[in-house]
N, C-alpha and C. Protein backbone atom coordinates (compact mmCIF):
# COMPACT_ATOMS: atom_id res chain seq x y z
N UNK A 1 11.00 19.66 -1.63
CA UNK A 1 9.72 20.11 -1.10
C UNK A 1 9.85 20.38 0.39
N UNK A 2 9.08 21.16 0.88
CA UNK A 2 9.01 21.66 2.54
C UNK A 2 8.28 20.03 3.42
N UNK A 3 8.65 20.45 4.63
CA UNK A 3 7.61 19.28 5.15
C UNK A 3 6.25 19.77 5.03
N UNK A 4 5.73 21.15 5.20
CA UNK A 4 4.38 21.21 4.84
C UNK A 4 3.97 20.82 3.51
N UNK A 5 4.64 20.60 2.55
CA UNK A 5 4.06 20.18 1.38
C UNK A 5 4.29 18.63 1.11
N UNK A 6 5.34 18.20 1.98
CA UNK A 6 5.46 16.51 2.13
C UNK A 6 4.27 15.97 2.78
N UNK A 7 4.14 16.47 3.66
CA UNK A 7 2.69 16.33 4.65
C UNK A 7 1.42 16.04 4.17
N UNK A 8 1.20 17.50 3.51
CA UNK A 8 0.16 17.51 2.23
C UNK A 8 -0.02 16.38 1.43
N UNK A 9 1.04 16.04 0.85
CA UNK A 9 0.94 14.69 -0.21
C UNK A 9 0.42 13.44 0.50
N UNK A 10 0.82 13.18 1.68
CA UNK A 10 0.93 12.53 2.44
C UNK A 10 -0.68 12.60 3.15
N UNK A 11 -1.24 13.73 2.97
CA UNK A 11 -2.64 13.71 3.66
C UNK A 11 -3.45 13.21 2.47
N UNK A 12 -3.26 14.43 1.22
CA UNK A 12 -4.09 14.11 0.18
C UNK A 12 -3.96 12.10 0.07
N UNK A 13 -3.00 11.48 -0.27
CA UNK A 13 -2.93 9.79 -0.65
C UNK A 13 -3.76 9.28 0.39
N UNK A 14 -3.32 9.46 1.71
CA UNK A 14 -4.44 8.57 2.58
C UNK A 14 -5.88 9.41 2.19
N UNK A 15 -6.25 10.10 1.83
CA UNK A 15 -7.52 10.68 2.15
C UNK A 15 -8.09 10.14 0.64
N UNK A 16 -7.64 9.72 -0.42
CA UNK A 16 -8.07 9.39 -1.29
C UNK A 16 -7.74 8.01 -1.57
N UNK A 17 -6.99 7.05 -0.72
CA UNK A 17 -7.20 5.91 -0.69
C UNK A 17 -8.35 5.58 0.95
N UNK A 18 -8.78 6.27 1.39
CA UNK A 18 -9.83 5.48 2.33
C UNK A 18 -10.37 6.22 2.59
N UNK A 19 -11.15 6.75 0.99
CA UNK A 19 -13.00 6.98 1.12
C UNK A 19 -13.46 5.74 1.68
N UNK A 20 -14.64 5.97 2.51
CA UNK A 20 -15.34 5.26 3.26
C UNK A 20 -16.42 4.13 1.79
N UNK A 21 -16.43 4.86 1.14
CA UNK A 21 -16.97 4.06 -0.32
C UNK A 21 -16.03 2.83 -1.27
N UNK A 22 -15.82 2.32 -1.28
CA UNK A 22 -14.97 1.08 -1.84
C UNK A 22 -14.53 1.37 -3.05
N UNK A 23 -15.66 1.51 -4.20
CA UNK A 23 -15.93 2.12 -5.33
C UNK A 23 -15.17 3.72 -5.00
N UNK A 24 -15.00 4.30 -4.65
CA UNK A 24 -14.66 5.87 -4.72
C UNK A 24 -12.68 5.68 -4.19
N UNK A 25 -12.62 4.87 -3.61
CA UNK A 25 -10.93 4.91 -3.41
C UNK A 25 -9.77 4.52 -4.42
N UNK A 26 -9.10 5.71 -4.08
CA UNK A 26 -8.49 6.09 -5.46
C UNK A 26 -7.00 5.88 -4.78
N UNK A 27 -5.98 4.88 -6.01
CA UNK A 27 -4.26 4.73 -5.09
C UNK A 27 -3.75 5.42 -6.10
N UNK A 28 -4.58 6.55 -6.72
CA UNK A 28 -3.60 6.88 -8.17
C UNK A 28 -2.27 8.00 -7.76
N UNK A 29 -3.01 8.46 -6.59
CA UNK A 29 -2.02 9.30 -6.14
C UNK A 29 -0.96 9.19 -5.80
N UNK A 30 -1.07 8.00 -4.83
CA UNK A 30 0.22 7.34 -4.47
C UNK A 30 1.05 6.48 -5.42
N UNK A 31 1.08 5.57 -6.47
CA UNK A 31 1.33 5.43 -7.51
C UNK A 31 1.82 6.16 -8.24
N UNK A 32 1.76 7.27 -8.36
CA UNK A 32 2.42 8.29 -9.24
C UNK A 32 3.29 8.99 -8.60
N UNK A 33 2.91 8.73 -6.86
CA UNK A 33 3.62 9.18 -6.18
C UNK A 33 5.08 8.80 -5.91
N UNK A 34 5.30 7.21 -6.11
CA UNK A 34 5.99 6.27 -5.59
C UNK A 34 7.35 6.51 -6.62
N UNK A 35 8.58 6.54 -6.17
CA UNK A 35 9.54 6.79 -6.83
C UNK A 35 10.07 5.43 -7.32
N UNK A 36 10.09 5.23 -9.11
CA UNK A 36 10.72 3.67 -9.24
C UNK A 36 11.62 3.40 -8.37
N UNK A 37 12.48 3.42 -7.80
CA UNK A 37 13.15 2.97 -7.03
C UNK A 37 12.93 2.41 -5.83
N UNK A 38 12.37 3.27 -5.02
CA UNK A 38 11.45 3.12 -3.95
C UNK A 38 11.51 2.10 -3.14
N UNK A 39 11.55 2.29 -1.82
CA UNK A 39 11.50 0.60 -0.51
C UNK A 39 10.50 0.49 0.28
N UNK A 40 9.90 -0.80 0.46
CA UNK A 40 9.30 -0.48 1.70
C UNK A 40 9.94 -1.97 2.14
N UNK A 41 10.29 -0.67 3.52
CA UNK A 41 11.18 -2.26 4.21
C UNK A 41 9.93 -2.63 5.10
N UNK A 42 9.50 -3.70 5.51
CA UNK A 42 8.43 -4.37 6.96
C UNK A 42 9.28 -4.81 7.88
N UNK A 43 9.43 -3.99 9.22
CA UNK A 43 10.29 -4.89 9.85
C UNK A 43 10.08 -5.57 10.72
N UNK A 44 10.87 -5.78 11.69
CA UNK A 44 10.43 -7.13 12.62
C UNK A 44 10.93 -7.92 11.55
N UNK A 45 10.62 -9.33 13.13
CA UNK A 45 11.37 -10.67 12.09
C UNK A 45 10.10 -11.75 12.67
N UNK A 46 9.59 -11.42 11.44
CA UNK A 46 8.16 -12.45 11.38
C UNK A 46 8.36 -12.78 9.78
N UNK A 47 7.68 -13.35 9.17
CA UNK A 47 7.71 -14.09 7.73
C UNK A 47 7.27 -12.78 6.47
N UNK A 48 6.82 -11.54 7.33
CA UNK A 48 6.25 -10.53 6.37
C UNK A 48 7.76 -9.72 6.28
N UNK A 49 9.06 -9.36 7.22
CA UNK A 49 9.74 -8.64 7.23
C UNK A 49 10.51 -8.70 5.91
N UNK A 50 10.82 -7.72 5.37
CA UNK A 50 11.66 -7.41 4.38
C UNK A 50 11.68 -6.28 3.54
N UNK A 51 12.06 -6.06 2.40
CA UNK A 51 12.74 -4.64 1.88
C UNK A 51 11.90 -5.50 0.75
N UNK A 52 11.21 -4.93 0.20
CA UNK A 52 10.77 -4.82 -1.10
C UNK A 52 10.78 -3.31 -1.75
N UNK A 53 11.68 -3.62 -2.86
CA UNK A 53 12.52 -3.13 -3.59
C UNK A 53 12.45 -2.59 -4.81
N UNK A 54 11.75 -1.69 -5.45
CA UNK A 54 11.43 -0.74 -6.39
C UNK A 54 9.97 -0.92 -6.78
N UNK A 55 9.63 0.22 -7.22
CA UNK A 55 7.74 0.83 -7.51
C UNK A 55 7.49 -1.10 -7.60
N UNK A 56 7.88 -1.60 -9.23
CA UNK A 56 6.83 -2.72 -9.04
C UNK A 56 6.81 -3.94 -7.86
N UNK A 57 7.76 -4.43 -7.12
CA UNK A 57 7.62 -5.30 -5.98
C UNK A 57 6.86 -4.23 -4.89
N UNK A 58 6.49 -3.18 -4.85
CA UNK A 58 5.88 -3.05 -4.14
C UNK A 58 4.25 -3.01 -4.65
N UNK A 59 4.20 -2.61 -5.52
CA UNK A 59 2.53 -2.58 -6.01
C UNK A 59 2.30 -4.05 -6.34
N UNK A 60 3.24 -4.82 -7.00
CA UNK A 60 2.38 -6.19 -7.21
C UNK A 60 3.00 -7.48 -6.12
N UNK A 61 4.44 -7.17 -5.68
CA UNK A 61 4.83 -8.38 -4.25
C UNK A 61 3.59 -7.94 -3.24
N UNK A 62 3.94 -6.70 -2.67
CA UNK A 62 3.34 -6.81 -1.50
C UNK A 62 1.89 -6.37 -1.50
N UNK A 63 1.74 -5.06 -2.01
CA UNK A 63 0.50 -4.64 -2.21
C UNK A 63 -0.51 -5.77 -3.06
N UNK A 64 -0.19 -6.36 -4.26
CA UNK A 64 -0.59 -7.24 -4.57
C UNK A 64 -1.31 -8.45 -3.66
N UNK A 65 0.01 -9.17 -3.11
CA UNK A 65 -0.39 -10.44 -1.78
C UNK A 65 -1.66 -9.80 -0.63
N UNK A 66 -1.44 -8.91 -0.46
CA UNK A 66 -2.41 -8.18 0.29
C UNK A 66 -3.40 -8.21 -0.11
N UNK A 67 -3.98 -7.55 -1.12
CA UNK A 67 -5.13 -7.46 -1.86
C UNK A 67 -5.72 -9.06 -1.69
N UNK A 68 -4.98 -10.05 -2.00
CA UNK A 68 -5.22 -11.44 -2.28
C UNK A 68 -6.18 -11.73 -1.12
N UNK A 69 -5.59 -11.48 -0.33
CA UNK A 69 -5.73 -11.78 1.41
C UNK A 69 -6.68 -10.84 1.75
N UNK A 70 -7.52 -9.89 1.11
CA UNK A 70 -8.36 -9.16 1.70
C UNK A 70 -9.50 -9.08 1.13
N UNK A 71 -10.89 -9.02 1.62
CA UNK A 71 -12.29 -8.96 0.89
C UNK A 71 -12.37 -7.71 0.45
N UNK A 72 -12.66 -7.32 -0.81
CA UNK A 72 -12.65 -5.91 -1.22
C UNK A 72 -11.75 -5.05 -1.59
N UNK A 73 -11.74 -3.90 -1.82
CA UNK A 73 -10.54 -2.84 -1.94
C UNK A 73 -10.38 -2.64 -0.08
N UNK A 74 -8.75 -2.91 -0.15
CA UNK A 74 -8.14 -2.66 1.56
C UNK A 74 -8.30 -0.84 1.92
N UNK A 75 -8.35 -0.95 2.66
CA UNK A 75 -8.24 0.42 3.54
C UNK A 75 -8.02 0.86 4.56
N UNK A 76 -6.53 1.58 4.79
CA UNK A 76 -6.19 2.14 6.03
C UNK A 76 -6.38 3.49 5.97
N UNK A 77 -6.60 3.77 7.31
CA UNK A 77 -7.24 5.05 7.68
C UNK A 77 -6.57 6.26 8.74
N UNK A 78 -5.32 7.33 7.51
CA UNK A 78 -4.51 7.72 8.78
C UNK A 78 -4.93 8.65 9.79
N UNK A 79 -4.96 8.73 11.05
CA UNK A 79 -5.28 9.54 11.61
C UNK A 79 -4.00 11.03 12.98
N UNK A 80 -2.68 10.63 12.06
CA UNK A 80 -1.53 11.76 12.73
C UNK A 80 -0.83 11.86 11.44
N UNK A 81 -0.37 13.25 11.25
CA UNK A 81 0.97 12.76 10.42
C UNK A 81 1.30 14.04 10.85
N UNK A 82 2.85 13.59 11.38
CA UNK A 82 4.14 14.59 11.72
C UNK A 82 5.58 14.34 10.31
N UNK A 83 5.41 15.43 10.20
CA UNK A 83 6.75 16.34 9.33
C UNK A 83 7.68 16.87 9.73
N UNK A 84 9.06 16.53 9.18
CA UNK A 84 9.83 16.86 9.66
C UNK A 84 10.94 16.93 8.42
N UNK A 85 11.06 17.89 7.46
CA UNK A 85 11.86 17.79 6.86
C UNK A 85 11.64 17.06 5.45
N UNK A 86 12.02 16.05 4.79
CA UNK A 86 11.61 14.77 3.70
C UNK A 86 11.08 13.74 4.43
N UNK A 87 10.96 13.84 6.07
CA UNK A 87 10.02 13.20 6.43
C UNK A 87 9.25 12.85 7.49
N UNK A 88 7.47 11.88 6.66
CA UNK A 88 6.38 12.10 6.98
C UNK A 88 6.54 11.28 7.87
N UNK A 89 5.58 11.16 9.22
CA UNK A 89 5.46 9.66 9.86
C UNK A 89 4.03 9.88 9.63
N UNK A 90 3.39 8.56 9.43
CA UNK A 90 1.29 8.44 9.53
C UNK A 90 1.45 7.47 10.36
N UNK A 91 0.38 7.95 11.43
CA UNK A 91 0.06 6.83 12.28
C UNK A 91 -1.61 6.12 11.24
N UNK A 92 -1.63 4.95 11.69
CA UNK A 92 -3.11 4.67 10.65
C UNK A 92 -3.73 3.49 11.16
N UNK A 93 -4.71 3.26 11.21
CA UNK A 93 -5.58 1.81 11.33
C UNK A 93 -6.45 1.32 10.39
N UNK A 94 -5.87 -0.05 9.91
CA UNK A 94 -6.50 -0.72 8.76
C UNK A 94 -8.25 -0.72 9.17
N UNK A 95 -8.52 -1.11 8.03
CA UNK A 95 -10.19 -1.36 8.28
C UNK A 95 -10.06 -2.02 6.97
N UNK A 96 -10.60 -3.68 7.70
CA UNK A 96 -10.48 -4.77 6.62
C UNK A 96 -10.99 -6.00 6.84
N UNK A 97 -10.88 -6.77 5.83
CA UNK A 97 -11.61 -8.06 6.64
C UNK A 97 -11.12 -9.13 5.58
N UNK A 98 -10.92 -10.34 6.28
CA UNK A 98 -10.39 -11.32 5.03
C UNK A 98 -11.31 -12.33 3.95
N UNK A 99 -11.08 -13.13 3.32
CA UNK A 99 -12.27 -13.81 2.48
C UNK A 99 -12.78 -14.62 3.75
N UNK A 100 -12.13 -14.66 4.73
CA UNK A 100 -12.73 -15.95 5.37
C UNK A 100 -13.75 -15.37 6.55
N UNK A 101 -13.52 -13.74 6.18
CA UNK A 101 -14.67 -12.93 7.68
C UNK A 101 -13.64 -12.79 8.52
N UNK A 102 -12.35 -12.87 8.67
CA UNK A 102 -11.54 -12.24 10.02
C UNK A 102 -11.40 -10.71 9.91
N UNK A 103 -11.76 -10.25 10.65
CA UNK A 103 -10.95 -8.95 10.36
C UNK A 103 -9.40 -8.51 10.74
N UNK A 104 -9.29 -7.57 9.91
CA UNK A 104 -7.51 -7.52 9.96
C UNK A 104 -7.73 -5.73 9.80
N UNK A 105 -7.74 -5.44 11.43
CA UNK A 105 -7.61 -3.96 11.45
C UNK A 105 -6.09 -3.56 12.08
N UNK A 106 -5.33 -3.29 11.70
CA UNK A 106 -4.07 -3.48 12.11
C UNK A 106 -3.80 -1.90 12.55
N UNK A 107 -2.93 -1.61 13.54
CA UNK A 107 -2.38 -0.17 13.86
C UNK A 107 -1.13 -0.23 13.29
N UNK A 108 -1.08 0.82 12.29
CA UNK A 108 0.10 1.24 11.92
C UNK A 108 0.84 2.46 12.06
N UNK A 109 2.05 2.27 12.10
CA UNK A 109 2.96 3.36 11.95
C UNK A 109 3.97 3.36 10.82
N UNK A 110 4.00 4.65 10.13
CA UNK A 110 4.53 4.24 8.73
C UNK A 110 5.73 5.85 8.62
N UNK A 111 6.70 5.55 8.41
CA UNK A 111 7.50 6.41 8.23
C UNK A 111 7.84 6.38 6.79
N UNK A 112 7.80 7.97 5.85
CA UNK A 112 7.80 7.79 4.32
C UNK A 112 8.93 9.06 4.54
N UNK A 113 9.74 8.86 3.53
CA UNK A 113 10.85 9.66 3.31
C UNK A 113 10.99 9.56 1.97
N UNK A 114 10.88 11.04 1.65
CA UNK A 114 10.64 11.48 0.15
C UNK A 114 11.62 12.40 0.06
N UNK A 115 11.56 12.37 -1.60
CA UNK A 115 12.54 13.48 -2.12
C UNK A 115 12.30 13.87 -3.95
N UNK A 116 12.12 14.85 -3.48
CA UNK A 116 11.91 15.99 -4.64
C UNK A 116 10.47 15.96 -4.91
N UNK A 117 9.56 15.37 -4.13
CA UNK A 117 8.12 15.09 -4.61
C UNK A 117 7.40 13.89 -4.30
N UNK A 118 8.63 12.61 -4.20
CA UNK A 118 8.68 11.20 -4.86
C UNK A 118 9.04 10.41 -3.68
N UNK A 119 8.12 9.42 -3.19
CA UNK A 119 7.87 8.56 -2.06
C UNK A 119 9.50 7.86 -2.69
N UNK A 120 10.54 7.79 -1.82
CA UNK A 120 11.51 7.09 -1.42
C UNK A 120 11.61 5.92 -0.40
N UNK A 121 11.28 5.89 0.39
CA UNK A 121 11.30 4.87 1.36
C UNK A 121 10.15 4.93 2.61
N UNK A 122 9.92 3.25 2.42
CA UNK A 122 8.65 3.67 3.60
C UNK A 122 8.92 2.44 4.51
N UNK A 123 8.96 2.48 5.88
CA UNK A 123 9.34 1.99 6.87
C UNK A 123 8.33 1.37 7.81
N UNK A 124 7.59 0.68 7.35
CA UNK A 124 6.47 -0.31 8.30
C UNK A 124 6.55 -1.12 9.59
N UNK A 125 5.87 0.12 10.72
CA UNK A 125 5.81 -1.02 11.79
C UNK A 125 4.24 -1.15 12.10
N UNK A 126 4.03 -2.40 12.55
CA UNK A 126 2.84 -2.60 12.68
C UNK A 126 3.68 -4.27 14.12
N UNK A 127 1.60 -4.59 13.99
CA UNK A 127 1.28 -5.78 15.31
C UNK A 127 1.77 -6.89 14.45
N UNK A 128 2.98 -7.37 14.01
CA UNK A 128 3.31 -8.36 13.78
C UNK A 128 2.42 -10.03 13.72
N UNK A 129 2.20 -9.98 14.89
CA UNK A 129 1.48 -11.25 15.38
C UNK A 129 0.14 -11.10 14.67
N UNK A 130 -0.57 -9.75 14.81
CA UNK A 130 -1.73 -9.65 14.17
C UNK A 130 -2.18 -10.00 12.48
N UNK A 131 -0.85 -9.52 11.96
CA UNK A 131 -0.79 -9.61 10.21
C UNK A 131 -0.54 -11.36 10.29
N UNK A 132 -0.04 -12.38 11.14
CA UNK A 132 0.07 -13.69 10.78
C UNK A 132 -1.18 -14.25 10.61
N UNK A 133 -1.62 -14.19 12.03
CA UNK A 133 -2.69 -14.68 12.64
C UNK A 133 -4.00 -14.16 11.30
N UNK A 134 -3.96 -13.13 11.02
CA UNK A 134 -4.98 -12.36 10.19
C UNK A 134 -5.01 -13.11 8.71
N UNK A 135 -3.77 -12.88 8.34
CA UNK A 135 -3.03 -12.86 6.79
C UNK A 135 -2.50 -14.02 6.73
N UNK A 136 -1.83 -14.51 7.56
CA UNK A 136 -0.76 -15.91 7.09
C UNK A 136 0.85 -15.42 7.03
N UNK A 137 0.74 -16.23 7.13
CA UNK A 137 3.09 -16.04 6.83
C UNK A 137 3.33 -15.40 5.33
N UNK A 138 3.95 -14.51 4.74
CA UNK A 138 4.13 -14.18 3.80
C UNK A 138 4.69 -15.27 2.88
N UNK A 139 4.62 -15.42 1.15
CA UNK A 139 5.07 -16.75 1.07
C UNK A 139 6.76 -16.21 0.71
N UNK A 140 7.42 -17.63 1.00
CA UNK A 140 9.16 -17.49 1.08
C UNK A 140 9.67 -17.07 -0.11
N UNK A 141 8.91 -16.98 -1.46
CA UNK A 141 9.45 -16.45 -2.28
C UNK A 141 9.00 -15.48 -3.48
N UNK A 142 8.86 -14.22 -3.15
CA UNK A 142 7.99 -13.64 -3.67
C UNK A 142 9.13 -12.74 -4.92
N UNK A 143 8.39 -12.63 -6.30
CA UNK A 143 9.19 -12.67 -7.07
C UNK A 143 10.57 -11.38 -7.25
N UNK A 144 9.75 -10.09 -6.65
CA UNK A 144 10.87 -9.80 -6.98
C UNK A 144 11.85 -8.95 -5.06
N UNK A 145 11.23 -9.08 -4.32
CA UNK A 145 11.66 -8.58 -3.13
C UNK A 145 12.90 -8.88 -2.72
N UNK A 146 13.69 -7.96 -1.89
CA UNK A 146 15.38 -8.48 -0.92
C UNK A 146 14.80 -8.57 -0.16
N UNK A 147 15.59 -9.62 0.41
CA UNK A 147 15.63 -9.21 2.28
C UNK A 147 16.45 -8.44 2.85
């Protein structure tokens, strides 16, 4: 695919995971998007960093733990994305809040590198300190993730 059409994919998923409606946000895109194989490494070296390692550790390790940790359906909200080839960067800011009333609006930067259509690898940097303090330490053994 071109980067204008990596882009595209990449606009359409955020734009249909953070309708402003809770009820109306849709991850089907990205999900179908996500290549079994697929990484998302978190880096930094805080307790969240690591490579989680094909479609399901990422929808139920991490995306999962997340959900846990958040009031409602989560939602980040991208507002850049540069193309370059197989790949996208989104800049984005969470809009969220935890069961306990903290909010956890986090700035992200997310680098996705695709191929043939199919989310390959996605590269998470974010406020480290913010996801502890917000979220908690990730727990040490989550079932199916590498480090």
């Amino acid at each position: 695919m071109s980067a204008s059409a990596n882009k595209k994919l990449l606009q359409d998923i955020f734009a249909a995971a953070a309708n402003p409606d809770p009820a109306a946000r849709d991850r089907a895109l990205f999900t179908a998007s996500l290549a079994d194989d697929a990484q998302w490494i978190v880096t930094g070296q805080y307790s969240w960093s690591r490579t989680f390692a094909g479609k399901e550790a990422i929808l139920n390790d991490l995306h999962g733990y997340v959900r846990s940790r958040l009031r409602d359906r989560t939602r980040t909200v991208a507002h850049r994305f540069i193309a370059d080839g197989d790949v996208v960067v989104v800049e984005a800011k969470g809009d969220n809040v935890t069961p306990e009333g903290v909010r956890y609006d986090n700035d992200y930067c997310l680098v996705f590198r695709l191929e043939d259509g199919k989310i390959k690898e996605i590269r998470e940097y974010c406020d480290s300190i913010l996801t502890e303090k917000a979220l908690g330490p990730f727990p040490q053994a989550p079932l199916r993730a590498a480090s």
